[in-house]
C-alpha atoms as a PDB file:
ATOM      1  CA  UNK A   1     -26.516  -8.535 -10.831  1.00  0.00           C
ATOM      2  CA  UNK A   2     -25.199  -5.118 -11.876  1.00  0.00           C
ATOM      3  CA  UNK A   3     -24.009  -4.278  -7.395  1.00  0.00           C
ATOM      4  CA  UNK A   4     -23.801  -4.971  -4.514  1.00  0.00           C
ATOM      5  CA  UNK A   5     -24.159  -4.242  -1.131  1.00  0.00           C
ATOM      6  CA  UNK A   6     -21.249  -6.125   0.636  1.00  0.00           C
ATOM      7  CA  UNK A   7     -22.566  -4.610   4.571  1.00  0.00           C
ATOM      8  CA  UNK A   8     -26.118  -5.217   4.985  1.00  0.00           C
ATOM      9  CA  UNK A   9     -28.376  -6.243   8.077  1.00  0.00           C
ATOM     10  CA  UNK A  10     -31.870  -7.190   6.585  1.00  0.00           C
ATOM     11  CA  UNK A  11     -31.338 -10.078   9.064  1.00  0.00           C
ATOM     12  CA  UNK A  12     -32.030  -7.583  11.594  1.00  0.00           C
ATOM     13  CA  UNK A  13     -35.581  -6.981  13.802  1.00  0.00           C
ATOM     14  CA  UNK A  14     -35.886  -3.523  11.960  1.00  0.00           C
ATOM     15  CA  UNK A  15     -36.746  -5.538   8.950  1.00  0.00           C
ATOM     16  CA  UNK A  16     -38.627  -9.020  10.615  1.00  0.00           C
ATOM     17  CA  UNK A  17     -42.204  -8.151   9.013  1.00  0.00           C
ATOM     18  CA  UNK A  18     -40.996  -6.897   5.711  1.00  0.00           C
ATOM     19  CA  UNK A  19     -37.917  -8.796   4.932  1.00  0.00           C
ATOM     20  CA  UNK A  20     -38.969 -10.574   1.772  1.00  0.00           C
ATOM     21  CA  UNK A  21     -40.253  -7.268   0.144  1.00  0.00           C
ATOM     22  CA  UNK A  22     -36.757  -5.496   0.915  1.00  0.00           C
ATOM     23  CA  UNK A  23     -35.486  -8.873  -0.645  1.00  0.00           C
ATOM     24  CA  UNK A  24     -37.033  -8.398  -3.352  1.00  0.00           C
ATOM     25  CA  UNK A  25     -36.398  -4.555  -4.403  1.00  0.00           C
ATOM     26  CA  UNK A  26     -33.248  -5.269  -4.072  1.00  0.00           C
ATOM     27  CA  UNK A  27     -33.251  -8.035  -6.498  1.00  0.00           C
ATOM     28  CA  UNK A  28     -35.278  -6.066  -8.445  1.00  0.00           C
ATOM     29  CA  UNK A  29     -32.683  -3.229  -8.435  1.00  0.00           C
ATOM     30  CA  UNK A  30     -30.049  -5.724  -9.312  1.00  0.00           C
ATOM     31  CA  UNK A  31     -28.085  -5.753  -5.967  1.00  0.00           C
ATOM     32  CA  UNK A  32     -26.891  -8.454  -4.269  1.00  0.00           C
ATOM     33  CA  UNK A  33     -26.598  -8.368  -0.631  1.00  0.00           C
ATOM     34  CA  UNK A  34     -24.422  -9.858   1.958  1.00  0.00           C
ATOM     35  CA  UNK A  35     -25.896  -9.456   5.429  1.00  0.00           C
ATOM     36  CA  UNK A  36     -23.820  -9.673   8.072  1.00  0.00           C
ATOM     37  CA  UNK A  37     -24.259 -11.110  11.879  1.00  0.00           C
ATOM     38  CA  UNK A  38     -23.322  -8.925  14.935  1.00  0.00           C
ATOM     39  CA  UNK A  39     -23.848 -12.256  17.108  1.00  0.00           C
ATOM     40  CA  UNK A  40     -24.790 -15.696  17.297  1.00  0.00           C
ATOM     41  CA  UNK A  41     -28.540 -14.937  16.592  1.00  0.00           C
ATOM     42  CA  UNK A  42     -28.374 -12.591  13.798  1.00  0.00           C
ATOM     43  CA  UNK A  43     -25.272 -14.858  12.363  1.00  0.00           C
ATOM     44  CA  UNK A  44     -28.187 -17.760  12.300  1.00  0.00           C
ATOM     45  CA  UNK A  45     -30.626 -15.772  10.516  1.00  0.00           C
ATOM     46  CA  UNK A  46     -27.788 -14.168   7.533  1.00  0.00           C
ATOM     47  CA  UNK A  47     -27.057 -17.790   6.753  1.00  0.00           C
ATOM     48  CA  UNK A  48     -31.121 -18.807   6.783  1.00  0.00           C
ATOM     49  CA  UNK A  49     -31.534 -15.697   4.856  1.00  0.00           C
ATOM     50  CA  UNK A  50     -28.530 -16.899   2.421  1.00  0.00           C
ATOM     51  CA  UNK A  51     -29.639 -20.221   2.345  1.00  0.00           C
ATOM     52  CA  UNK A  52     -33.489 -18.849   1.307  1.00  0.00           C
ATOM     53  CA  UNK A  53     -32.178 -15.671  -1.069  1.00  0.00           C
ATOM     54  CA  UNK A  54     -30.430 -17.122  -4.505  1.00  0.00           C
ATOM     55  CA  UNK A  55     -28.720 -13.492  -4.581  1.00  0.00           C
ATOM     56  CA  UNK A  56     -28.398 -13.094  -0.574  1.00  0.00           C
ATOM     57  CA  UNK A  57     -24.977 -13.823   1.172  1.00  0.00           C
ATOM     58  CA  UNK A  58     -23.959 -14.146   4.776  1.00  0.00           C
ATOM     59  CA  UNK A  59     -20.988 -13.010   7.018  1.00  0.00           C
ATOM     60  CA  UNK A  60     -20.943 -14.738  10.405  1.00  0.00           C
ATOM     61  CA  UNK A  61     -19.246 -13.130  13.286  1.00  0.00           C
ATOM     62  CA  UNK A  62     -19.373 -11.572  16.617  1.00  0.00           C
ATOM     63  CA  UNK A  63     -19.409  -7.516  17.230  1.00  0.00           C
ATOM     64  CA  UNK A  64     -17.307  -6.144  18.969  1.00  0.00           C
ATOM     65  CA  UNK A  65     -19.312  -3.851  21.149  1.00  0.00           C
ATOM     66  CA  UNK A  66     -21.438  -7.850  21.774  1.00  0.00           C
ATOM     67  CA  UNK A  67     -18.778  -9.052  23.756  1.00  0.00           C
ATOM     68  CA  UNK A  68     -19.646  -7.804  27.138  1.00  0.00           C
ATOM     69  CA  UNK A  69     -23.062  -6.243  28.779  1.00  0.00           C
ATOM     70  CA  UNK A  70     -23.390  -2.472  27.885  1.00  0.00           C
ATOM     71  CA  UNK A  71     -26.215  -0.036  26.458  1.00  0.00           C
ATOM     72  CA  UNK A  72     -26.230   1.737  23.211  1.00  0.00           C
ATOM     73  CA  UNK A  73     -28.466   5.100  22.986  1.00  0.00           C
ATOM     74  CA  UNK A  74     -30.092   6.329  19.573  1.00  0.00           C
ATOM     75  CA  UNK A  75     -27.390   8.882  18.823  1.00  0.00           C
ATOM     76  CA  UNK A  76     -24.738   6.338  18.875  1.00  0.00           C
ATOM     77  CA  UNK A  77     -26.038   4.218  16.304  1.00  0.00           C
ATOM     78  CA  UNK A  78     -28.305   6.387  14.629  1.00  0.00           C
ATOM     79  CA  UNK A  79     -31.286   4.611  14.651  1.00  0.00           C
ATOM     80  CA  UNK A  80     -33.329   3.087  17.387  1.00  0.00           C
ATOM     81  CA  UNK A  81     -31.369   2.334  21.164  1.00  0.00           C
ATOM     82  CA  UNK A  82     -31.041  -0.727  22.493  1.00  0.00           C
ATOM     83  CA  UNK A  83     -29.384  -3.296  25.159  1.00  0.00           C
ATOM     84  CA  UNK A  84     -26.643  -6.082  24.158  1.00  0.00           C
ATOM     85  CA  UNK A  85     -26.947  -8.984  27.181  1.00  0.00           C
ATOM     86  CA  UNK A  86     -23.315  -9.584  26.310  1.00  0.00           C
ATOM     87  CA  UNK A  87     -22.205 -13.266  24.629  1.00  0.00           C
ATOM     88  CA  UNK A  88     -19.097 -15.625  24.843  1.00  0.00           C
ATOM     89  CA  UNK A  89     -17.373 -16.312  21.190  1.00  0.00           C
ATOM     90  CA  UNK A  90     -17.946 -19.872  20.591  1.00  0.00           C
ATOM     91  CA  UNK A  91     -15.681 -20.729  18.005  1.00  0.00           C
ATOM     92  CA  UNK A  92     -16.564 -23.994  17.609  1.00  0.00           C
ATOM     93  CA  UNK A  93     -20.741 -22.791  16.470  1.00  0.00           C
ATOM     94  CA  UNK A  94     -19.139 -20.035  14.357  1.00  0.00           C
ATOM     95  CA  UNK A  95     -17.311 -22.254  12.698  1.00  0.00           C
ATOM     96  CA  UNK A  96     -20.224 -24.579  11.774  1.00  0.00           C
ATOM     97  CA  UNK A  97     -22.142 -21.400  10.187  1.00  0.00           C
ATOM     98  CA  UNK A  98     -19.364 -21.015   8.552  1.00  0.00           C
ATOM     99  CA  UNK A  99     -18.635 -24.216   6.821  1.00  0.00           C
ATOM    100  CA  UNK A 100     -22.290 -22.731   4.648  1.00  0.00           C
ATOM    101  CA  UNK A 101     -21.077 -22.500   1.121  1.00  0.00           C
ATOM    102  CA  UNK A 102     -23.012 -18.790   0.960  1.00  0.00           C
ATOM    103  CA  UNK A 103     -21.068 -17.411   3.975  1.00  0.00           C
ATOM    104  CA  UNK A 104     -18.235 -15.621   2.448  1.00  0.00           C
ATOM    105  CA  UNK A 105     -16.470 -14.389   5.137  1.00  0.00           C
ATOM    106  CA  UNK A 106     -15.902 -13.685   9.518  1.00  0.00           C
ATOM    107  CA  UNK A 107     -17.137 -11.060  10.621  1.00  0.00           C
ATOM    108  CA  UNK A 108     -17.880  -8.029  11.877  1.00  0.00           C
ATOM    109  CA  UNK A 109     -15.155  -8.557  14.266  1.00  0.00           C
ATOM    110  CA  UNK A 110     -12.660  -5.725  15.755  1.00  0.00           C
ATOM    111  CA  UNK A 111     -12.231  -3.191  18.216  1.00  0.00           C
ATOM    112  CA  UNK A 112     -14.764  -0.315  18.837  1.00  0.00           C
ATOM    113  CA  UNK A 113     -13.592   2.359  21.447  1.00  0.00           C
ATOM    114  CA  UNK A 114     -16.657   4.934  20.688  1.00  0.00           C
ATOM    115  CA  UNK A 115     -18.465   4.227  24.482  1.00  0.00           C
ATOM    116  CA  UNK A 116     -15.988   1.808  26.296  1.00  0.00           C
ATOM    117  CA  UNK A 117     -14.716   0.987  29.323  1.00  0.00           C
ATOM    118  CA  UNK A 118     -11.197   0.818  29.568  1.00  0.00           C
ATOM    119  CA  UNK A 119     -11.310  -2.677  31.176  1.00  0.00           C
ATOM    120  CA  UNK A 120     -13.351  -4.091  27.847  1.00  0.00           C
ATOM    121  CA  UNK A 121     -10.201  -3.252  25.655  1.00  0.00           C
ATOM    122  CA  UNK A 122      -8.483  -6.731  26.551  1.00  0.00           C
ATOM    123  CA  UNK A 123     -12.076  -8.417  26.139  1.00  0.00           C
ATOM    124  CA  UNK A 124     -12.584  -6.786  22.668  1.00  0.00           C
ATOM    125  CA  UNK A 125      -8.849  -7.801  21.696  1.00  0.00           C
ATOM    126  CA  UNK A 126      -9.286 -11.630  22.794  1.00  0.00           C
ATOM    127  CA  UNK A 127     -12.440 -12.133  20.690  1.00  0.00           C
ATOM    128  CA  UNK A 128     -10.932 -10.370  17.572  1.00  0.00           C
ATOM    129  CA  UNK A 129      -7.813 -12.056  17.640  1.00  0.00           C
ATOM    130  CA  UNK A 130     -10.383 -15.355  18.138  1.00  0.00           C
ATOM    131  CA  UNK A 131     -12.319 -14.160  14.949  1.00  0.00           C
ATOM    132  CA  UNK A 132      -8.604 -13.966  13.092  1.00  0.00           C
ATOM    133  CA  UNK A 133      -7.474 -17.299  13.888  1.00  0.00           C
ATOM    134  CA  UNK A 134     -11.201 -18.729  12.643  1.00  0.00           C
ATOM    135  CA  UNK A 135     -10.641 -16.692   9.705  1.00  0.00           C
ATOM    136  CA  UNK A 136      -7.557 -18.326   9.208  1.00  0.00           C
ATOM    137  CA  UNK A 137      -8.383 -21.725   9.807  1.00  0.00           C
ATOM    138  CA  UNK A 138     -11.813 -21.941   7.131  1.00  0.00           C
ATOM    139  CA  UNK A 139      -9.763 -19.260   4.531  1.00  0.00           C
ATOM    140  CA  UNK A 140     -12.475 -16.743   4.713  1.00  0.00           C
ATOM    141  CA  UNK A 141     -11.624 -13.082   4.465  1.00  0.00           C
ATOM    142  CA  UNK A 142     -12.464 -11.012   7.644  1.00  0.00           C
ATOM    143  CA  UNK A 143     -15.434  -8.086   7.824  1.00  0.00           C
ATOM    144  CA  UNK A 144     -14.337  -5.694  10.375  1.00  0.00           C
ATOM    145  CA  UNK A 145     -15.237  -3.253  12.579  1.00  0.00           C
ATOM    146  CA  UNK A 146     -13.274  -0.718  13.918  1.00  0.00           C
ATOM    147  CA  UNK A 147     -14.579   2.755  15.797  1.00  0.00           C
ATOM    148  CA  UNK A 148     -12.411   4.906  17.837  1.00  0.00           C
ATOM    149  CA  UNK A 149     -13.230   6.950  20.857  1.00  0.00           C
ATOM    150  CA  UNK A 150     -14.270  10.444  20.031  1.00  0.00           C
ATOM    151  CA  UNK A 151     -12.244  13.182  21.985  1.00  0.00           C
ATOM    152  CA  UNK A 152     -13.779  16.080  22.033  1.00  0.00           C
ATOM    153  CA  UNK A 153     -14.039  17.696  18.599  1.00  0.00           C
ATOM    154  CA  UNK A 154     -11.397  15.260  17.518  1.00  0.00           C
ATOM    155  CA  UNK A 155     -11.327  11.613  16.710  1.00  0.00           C
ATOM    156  CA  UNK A 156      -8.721   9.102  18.078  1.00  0.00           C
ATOM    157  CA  UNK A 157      -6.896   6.973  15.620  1.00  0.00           C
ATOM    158  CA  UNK A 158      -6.320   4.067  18.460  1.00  0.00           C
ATOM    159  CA  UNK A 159      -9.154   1.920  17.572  1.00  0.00           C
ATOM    160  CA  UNK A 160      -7.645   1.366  14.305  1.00  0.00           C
ATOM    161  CA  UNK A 161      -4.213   1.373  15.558  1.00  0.00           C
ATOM    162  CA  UNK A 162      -4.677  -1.266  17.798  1.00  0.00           C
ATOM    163  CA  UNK A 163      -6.390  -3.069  15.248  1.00  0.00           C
ATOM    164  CA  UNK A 164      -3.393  -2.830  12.613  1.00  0.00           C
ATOM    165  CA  UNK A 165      -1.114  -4.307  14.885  1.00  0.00           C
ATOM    166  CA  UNK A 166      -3.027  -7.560  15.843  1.00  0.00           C
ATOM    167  CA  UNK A 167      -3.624  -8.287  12.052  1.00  0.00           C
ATOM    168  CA  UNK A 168      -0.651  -7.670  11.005  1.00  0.00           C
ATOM    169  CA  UNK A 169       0.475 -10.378  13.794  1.00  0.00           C
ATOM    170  CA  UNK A 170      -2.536 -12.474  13.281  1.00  0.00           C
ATOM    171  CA  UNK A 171      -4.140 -12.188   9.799  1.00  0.00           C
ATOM    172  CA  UNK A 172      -3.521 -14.592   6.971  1.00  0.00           C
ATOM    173  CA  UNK A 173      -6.388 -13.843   4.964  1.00  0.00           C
ATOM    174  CA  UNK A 174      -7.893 -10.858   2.943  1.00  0.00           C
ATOM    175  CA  UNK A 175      -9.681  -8.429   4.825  1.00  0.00           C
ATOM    176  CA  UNK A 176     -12.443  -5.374   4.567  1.00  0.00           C
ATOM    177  CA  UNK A 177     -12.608  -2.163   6.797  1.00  0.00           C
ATOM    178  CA  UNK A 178     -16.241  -1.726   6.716  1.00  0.00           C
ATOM    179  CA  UNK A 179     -17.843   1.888   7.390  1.00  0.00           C
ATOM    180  CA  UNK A 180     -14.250   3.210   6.942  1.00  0.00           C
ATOM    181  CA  UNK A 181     -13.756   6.677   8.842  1.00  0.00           C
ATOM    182  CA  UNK A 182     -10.136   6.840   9.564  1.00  0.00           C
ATOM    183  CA  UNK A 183      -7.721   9.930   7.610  1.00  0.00           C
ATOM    184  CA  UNK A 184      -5.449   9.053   4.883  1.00  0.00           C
ATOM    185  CA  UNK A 185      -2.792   8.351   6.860  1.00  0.00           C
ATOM    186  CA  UNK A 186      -5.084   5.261   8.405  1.00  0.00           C
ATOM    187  CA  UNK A 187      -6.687   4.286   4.945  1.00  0.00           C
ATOM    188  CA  UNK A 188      -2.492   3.836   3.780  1.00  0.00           C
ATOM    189  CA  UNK A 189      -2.122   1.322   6.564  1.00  0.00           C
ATOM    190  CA  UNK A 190      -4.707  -0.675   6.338  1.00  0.00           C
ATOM    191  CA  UNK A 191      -4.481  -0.561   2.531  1.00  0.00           C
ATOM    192  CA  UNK A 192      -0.092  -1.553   2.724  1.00  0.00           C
ATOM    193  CA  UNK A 193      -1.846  -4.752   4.673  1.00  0.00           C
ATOM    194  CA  UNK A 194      -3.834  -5.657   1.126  1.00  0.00           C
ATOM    195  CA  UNK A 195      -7.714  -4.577   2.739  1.00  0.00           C
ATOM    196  CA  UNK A 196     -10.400  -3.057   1.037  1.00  0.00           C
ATOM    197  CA  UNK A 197     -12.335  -0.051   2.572  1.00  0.00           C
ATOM    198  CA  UNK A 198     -16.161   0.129   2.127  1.00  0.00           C
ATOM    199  CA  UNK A 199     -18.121   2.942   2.436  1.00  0.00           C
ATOM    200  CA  UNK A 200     -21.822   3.482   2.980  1.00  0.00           C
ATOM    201  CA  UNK A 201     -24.603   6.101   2.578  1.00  0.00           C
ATOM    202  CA  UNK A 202     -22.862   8.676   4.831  1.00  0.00           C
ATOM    203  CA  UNK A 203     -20.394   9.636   2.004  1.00  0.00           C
ATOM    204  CA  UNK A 204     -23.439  10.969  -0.173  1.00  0.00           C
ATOM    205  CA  UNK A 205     -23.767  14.386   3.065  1.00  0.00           C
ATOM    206  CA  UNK A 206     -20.629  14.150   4.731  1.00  0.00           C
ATOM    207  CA  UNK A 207     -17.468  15.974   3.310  1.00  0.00           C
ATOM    208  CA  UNK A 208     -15.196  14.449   5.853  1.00  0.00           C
ATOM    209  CA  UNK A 209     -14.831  11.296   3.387  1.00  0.00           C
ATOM    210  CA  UNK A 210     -13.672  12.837  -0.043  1.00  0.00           C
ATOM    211  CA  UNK A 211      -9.973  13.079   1.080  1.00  0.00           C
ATOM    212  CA  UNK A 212      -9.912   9.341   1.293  1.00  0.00           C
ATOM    213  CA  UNK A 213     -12.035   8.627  -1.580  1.00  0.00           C
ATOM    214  CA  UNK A 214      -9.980  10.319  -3.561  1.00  0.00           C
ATOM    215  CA  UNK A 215      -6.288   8.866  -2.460  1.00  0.00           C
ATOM    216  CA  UNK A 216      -7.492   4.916  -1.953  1.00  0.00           C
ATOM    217  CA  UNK A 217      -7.313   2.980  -5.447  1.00  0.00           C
ATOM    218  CA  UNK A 218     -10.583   2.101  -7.231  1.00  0.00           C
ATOM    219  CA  UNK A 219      -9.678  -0.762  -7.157  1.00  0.00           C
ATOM    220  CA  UNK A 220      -9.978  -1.480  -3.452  1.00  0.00           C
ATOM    221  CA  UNK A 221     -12.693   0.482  -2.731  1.00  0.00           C
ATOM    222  CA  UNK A 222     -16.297  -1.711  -1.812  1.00  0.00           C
ATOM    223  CA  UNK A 223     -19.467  -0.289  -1.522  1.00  0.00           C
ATOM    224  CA  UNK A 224     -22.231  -1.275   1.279  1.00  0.00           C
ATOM    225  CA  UNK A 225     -25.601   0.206   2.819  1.00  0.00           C
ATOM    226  CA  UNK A 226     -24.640  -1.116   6.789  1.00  0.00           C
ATOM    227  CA  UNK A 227     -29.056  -0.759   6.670  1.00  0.00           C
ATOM    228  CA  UNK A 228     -30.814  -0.289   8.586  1.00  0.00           C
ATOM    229  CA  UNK A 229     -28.451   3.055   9.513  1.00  0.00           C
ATOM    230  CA  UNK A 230     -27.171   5.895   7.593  1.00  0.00           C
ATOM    231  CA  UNK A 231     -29.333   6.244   4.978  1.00  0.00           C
ATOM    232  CA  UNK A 232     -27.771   8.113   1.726  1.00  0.00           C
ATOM    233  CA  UNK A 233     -29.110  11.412  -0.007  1.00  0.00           C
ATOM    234  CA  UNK A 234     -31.609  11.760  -0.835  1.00  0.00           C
ATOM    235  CA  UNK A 235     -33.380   9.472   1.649  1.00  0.00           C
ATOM    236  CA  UNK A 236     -31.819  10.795   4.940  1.00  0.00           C
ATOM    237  CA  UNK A 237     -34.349   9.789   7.634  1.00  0.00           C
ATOM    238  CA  UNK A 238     -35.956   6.559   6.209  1.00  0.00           C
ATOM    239  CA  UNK A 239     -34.619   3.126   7.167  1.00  0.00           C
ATOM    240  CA  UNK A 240     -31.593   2.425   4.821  1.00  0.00           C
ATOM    241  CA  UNK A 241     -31.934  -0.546   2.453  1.00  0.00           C
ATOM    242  CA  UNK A 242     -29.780  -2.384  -0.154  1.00  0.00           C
ATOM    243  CA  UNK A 243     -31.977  -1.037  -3.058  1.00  0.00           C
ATOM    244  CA  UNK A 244     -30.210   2.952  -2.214  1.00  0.00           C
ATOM    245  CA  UNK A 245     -26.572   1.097  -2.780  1.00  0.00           C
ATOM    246  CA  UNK A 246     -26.836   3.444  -6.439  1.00  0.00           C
ATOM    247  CA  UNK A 247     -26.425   6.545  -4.536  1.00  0.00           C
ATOM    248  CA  UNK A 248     -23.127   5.230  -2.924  1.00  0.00           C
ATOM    249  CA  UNK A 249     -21.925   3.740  -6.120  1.00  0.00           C
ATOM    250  CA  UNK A 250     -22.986   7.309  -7.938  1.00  0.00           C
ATOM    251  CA  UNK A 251     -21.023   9.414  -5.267  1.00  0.00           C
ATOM    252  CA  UNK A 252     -18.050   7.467  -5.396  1.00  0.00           C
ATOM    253  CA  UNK A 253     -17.577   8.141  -8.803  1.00  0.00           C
ATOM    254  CA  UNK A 254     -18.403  11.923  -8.266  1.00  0.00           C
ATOM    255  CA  UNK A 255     -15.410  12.317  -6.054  1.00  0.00           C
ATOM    256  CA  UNK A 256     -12.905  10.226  -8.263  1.00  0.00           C
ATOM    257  CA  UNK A 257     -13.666  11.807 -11.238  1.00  0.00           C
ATOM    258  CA  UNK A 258     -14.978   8.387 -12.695  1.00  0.00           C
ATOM    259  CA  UNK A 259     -18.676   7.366 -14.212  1.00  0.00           C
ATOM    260  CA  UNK A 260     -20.932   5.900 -12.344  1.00  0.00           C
ATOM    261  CA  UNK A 261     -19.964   2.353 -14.852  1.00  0.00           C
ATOM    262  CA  UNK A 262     -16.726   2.267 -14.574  1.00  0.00           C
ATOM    263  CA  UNK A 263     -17.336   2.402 -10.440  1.00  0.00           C
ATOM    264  CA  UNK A 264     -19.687   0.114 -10.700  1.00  0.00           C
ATOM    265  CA  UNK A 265     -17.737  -2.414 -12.612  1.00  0.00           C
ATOM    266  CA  UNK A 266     -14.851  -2.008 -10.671  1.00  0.00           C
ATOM    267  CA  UNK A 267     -16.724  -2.217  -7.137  1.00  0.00           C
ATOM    268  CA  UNK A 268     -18.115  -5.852  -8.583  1.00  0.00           C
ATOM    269  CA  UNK A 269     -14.513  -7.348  -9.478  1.00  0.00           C
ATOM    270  CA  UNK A 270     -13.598  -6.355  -6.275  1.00  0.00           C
ATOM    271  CA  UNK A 271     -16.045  -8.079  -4.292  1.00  0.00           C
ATOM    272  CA  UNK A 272     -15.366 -11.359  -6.215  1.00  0.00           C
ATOM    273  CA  UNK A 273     -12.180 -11.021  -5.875  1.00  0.00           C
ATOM    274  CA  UNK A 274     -12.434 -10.684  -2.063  1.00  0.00           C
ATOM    275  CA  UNK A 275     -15.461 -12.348  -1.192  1.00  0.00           C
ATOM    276  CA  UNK A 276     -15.761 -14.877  -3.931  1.00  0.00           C
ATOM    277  CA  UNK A 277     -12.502 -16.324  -5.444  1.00  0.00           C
ATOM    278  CA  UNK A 278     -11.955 -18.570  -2.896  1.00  0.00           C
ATOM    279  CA  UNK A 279     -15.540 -19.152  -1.755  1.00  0.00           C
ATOM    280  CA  UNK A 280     -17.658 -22.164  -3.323  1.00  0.00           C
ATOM    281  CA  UNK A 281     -20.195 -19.312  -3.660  1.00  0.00           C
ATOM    282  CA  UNK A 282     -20.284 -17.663  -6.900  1.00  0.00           C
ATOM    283  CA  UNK A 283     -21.382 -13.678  -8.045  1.00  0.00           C
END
């Protein structure tokens, strides 16, 4: 498989009639995919999905904006609304998806401050610093999540301060900022702790990215759809898939100064080097 798509959610409703088809294009477009659970239900179907998919991978974890009751409107996670009932981290059933020799990593796990209630910061903390320690204990690298609060026409850096601090306490394994929107100053961070930062679709119309692009080494730099959100140029509007991960790969290289190729190439060793060299999966 020529890339990959190390953030996807075809394990998702938005894709429960049509799944094998988007399976398939991607295949056909030579992208593996990792899909990645937000909760115990869609952690169940990434692994059967895995466990169906020869070139399908899973991520198992909790999300952070799952731990407690709460509504999410359309412009928040730009696609359709919905309700999350709330769930309790059971370690112990997260743990037995991840014992699957195709889940290559915890995850998404963090902090997200975008809509919260102060009183859900402690909640949010417990369960990611739960996530850590499982990390920890099966040697799987960590897929996280981490969205600060927006302030007005400013963005808040706590989410991903906050963050820092408990890994660099907690975390003994490699790690991924997925959907990375922090500054430079962030990216140095969370790069100084040995993650990779992944970026999807959005980089391909939003200009807000290229200063980070360009400072974070090629060689920790991942690429991912998150589908079904944030489709890339030129397919703003339609549901996101993993067979579009081209146009992130293609962009990437546009802002570096690099070909498409040598991203490409570089974008696979990374993801078996962080998802795969200590996996019994293989890319």
């Amino acid at each position: 498989m020529k890339y990959i798509d190390i953030h996807a959610h075809v394990n998702f409703a938005a894709f429960r009639d049509d799944y094998a088809d988007v399976l398939k294009r991607a295949h056909d477009a030579e992208v593996t995919v990792i899909n990645v659970g937000t909760k115990i239900g869609t952690s169940k179907r990434a692994v059967e999905l895995a466990d169906e998919f020869p070139d399908v991978y899973a991520i198992v974890g909790l999300h952070p904006i799952h731990t407690e009751a709460s509504q999410h409107d359309e412009e928040e996670i730009g696609g359709r609304g919905f309700v999350s009932r709330g769930e309790l981290f059971d370690s112990l059933e997260y743990k037995k998806l991840a014992s699957n020799k195709k889940v290559v990593a915890i995850g998404e796990c963090g902090l997200d401050y975008y809509r919260l209630n102060s009183e859900t910061k402690d909640i949010q903390k417990e369960i990611f610093i739960k996530h850590i320690r499982l990390a920890n204990d099966v040697e799987k690298p960590l897929m996280l999540h981490i969205r600060d609060a927006r302030l007005n026409d400013s963005v808040s850096n706590q989410a991903y301060e906050d963050a820092y601090e408990i890994l660099k306490r907690e975390a003994r394994v490699p790690m991924n900022v997925h959907f990375f929107a922090g500054n430079v100053a962030v990216a140095r961070k969370f790069l100084d702790l040995g993650a990779t930062l992944s970026f999807t679709g959005a980089i391909t119309y939003g200009k807000n990215y290229e200063e980070v692009l360009q400072f974070a080494p090629l060689d920790r730099l991942l690429s991912e759809t998150d589908c079904p959100f944030v489709a890339p140029h030129p397919h703003r509007g339609e549901r996101n898939e993993p067979m579009f991960i081209p146009h992130v790969v293609e962009k990437i290289g546009v802002v570096k100064s690099e070909s498409a190729e040598t991203v490409r190439t570089a974008i696979m060793e990374n993801a078996r080097r962080l998802f795969f060299s200590t996996s019994l999966s293989t890319l």
